[in-house]
N, C-alpha and C. Protein backbone atom coordinates (compact mmCIF):
# COMPACT_ATOMS: atom_id res chain seq x y z
N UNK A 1 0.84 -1.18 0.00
CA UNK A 1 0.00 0.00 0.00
C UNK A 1 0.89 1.24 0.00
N UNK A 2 0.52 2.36 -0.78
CA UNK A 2 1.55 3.64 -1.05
C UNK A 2 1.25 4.18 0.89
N UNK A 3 2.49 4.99 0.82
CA UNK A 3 2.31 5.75 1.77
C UNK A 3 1.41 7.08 1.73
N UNK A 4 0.51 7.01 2.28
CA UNK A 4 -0.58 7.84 1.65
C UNK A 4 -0.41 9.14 2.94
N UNK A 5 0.34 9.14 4.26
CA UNK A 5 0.13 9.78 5.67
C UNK A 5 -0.62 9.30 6.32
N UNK A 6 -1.62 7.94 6.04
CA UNK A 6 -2.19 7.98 6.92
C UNK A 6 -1.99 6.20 7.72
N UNK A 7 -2.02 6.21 8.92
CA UNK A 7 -0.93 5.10 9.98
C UNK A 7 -2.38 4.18 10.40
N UNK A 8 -3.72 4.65 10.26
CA UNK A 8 -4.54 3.53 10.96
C UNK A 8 -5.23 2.86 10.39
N UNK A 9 -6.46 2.13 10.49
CA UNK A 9 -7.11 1.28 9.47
C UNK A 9 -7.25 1.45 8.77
N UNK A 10 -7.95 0.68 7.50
CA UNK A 10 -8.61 0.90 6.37
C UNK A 10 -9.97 0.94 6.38
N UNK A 11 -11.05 2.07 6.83
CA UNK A 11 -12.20 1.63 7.35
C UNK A 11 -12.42 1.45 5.76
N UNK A 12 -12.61 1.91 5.60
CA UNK A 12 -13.07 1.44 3.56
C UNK A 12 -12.97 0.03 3.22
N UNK A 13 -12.22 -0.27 3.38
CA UNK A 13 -12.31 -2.01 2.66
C UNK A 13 -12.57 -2.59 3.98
N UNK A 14 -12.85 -2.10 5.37
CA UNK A 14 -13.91 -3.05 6.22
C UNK A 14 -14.83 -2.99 6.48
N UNK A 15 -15.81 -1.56 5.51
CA UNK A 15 -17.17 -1.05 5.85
C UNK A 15 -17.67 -2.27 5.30
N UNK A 16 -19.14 -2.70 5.52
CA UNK A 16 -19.39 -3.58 5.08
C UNK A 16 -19.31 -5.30 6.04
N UNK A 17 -18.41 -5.24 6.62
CA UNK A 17 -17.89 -6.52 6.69
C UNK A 17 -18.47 -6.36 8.55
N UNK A 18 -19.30 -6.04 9.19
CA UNK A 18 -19.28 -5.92 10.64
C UNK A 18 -19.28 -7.28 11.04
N UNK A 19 -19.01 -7.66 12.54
CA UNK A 19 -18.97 -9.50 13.24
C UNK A 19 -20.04 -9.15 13.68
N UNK A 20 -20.84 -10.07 12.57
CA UNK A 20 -22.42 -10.45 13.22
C UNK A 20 -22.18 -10.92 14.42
N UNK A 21 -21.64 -11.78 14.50
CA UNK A 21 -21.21 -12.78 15.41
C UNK A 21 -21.32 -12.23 16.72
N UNK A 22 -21.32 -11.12 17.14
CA UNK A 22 -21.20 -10.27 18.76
C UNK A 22 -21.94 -8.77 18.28
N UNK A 23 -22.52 -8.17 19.43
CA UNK A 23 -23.40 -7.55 19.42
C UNK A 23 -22.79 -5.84 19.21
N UNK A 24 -23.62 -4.97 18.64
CA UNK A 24 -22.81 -3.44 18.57
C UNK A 24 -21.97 -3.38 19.80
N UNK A 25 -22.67 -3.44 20.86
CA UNK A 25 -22.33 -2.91 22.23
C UNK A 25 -20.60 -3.26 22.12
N UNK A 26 -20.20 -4.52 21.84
CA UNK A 26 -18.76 -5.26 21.78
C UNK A 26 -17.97 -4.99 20.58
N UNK A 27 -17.99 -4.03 19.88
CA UNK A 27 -17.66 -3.76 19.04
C UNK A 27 -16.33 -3.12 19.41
N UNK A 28 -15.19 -3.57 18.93
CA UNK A 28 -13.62 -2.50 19.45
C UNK A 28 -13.64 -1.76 18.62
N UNK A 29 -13.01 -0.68 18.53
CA UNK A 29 -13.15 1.00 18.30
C UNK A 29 -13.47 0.80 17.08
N UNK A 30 -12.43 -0.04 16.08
CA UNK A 30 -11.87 -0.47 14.92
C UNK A 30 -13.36 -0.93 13.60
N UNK A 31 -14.04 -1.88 14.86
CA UNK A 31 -15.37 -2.51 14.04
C UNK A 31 -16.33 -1.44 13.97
N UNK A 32 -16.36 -0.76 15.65
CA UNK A 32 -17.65 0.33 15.67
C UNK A 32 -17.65 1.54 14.14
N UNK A 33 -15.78 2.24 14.23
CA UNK A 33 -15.86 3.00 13.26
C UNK A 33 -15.84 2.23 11.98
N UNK A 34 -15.66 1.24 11.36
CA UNK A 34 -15.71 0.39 10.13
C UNK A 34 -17.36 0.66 9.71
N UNK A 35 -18.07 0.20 10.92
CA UNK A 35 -19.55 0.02 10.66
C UNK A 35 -20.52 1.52 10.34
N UNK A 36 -19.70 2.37 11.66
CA UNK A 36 -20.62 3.99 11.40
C UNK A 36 -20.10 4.76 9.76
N UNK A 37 -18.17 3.94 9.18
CA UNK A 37 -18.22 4.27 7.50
C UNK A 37 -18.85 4.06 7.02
N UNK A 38 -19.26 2.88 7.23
CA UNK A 38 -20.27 2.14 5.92
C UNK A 38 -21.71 3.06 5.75
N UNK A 39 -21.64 3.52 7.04
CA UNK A 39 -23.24 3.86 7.31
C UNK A 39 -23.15 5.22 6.55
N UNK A 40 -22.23 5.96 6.96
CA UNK A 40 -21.52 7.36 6.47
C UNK A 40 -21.27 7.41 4.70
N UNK A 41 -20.81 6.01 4.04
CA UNK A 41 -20.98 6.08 2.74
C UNK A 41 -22.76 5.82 1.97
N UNK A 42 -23.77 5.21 3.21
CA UNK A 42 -24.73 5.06 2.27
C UNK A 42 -25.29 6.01 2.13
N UNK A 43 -25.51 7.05 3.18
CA UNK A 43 -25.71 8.43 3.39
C UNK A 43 -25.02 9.52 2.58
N UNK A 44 -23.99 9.00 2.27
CA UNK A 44 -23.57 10.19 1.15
C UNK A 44 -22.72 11.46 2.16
N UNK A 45 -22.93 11.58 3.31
CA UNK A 45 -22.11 12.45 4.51
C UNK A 45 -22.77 12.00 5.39
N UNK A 46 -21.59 12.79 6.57
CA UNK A 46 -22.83 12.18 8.02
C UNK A 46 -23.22 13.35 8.54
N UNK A 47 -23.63 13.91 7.96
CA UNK A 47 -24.87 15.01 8.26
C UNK A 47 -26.66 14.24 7.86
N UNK A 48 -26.48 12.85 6.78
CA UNK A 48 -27.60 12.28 6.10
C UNK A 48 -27.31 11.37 6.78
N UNK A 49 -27.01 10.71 8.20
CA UNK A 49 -26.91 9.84 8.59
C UNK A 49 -28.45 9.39 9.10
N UNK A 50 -29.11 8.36 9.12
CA UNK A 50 -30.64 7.91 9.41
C UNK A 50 -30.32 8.28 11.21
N UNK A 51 -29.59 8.03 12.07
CA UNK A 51 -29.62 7.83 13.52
C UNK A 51 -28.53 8.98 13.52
N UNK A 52 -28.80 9.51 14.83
CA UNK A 52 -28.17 10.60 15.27
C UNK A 52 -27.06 10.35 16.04
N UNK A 53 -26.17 10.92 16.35
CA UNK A 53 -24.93 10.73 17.33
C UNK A 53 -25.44 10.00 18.35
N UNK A 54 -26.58 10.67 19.40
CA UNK A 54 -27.26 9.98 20.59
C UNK A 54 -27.35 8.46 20.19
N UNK A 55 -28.09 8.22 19.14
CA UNK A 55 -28.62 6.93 18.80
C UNK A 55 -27.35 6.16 18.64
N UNK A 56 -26.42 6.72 17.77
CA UNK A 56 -25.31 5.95 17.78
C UNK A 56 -24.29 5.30 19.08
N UNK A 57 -24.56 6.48 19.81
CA UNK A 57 -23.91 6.07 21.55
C UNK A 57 -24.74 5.12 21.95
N UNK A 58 -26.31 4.90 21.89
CA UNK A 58 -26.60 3.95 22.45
C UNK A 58 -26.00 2.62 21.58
N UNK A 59 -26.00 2.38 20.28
CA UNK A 59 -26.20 1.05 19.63
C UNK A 59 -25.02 0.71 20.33
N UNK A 60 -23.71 1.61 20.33
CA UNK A 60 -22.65 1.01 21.02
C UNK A 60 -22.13 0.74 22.20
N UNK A 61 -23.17 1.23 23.03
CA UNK A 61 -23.24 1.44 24.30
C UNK A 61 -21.85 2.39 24.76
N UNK A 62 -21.54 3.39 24.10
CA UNK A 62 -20.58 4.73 24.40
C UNK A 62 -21.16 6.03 24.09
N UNK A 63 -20.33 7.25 24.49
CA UNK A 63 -21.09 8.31 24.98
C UNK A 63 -20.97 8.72 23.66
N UNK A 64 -22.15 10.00 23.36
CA UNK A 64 -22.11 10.63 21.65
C UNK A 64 -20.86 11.69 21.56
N UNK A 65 -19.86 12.04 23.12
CA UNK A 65 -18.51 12.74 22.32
C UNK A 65 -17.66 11.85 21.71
N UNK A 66 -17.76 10.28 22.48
CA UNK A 66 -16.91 9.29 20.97
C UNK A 66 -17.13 8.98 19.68
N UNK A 67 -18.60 9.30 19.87
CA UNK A 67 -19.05 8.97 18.19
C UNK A 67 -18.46 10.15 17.46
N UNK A 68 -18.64 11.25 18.03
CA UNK A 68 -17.91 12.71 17.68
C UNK A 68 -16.53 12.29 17.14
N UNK A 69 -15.45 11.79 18.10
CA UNK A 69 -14.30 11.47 18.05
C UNK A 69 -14.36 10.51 16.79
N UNK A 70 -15.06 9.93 16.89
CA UNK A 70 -15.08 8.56 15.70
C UNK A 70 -15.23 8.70 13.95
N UNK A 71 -16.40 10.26 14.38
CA UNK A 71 -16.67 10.78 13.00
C UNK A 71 -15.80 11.42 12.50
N UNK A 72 -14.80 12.16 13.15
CA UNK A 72 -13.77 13.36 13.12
C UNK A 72 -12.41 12.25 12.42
N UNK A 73 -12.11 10.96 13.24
CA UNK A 73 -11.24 10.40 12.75
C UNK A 73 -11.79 9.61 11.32
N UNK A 74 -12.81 9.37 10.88
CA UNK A 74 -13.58 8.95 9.64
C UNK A 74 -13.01 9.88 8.81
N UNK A 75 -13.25 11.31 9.25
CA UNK A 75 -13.30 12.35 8.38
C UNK A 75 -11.88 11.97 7.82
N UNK A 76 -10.78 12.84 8.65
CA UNK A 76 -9.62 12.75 8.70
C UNK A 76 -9.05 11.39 6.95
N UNK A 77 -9.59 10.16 7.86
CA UNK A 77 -9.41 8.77 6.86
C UNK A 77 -9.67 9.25 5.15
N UNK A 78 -11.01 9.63 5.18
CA UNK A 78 -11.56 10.28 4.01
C UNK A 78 -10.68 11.17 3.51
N UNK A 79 -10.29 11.83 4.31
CA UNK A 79 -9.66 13.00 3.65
C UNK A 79 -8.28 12.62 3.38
N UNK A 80 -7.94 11.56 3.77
CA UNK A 80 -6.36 11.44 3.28
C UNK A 80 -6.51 10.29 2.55
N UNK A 81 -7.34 9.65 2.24
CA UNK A 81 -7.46 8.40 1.18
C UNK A 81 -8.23 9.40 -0.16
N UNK A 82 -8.74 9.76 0.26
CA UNK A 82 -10.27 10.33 -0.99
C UNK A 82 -9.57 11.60 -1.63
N UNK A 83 -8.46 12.22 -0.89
CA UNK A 83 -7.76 13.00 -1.28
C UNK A 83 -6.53 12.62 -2.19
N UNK A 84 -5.43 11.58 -2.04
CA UNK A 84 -4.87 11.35 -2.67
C UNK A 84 -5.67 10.77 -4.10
N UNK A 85 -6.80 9.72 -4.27
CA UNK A 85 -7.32 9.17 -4.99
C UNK A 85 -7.55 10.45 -5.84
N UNK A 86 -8.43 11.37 -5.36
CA UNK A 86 -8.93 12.27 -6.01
C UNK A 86 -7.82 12.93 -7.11
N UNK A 87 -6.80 13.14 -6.12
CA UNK A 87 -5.59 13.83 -7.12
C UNK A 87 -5.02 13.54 -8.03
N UNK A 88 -5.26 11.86 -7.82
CA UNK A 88 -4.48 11.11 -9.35
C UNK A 88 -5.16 11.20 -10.02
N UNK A 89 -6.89 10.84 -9.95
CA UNK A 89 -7.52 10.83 -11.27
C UNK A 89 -8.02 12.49 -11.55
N UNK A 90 -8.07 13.23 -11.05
CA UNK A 90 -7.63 14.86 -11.31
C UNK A 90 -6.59 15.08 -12.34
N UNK A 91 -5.11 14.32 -12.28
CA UNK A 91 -4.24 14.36 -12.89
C UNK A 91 -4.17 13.31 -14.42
N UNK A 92 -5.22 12.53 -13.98
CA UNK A 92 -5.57 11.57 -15.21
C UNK A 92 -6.33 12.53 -16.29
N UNK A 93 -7.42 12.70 -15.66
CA UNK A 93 -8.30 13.57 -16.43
C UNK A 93 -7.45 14.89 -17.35
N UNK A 94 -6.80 15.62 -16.65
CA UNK A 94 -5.98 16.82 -17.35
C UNK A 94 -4.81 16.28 -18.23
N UNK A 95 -4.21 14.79 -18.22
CA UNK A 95 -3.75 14.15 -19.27
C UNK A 95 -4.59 14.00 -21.05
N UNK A 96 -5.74 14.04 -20.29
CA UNK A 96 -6.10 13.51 -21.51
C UNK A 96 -7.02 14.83 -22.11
């Protein structure tokens, strides 16, 4: 994988994939934010998210300033994956 700046997961290629297997509440940081991406890409932003921060603290049983924290580091992810992506095919496009 290029060095893109950014050091933590890939929520992108694990949105999608949550462990049925154990309940939101047990979710480690890693699955909870994987699952609120996925939710964040069907929505299109998470301002169009269906459940609100509150709602989200409950499914996980944590408070809505982590979901805060959670969305902020989403963002961050986005912005340094969706940003490099963006720039190459930016640079594709003005090739041709």
């Amino acid at each position: 994988m290029p060095d893109d700046g950014w050091d933590g997961p890939n929520y992108a290629e694990m949105a999608g994939r949550a462990p049925f297997d154990k309940p939101p509440n047990e979710y480690s940081y890693i699955e909870r934010r994987a699952e609120i991406y996925s939710m964040i890409e069907d929505a299109g932003h998470p301002r169009n998210l269906e459940r609100s921060q509150d709602e989200l603290a409950d499914r996980y049983d944590v408070s809505q300033p982590q979901i805060s924290k959670d969305i902020k580091n989403l963002w961050d992810f986005e912005a340094t994956h969706n940003g490099q992506r963006a720039k190459a095919v930016t640079g594709w496009l003005a090739e041709k």
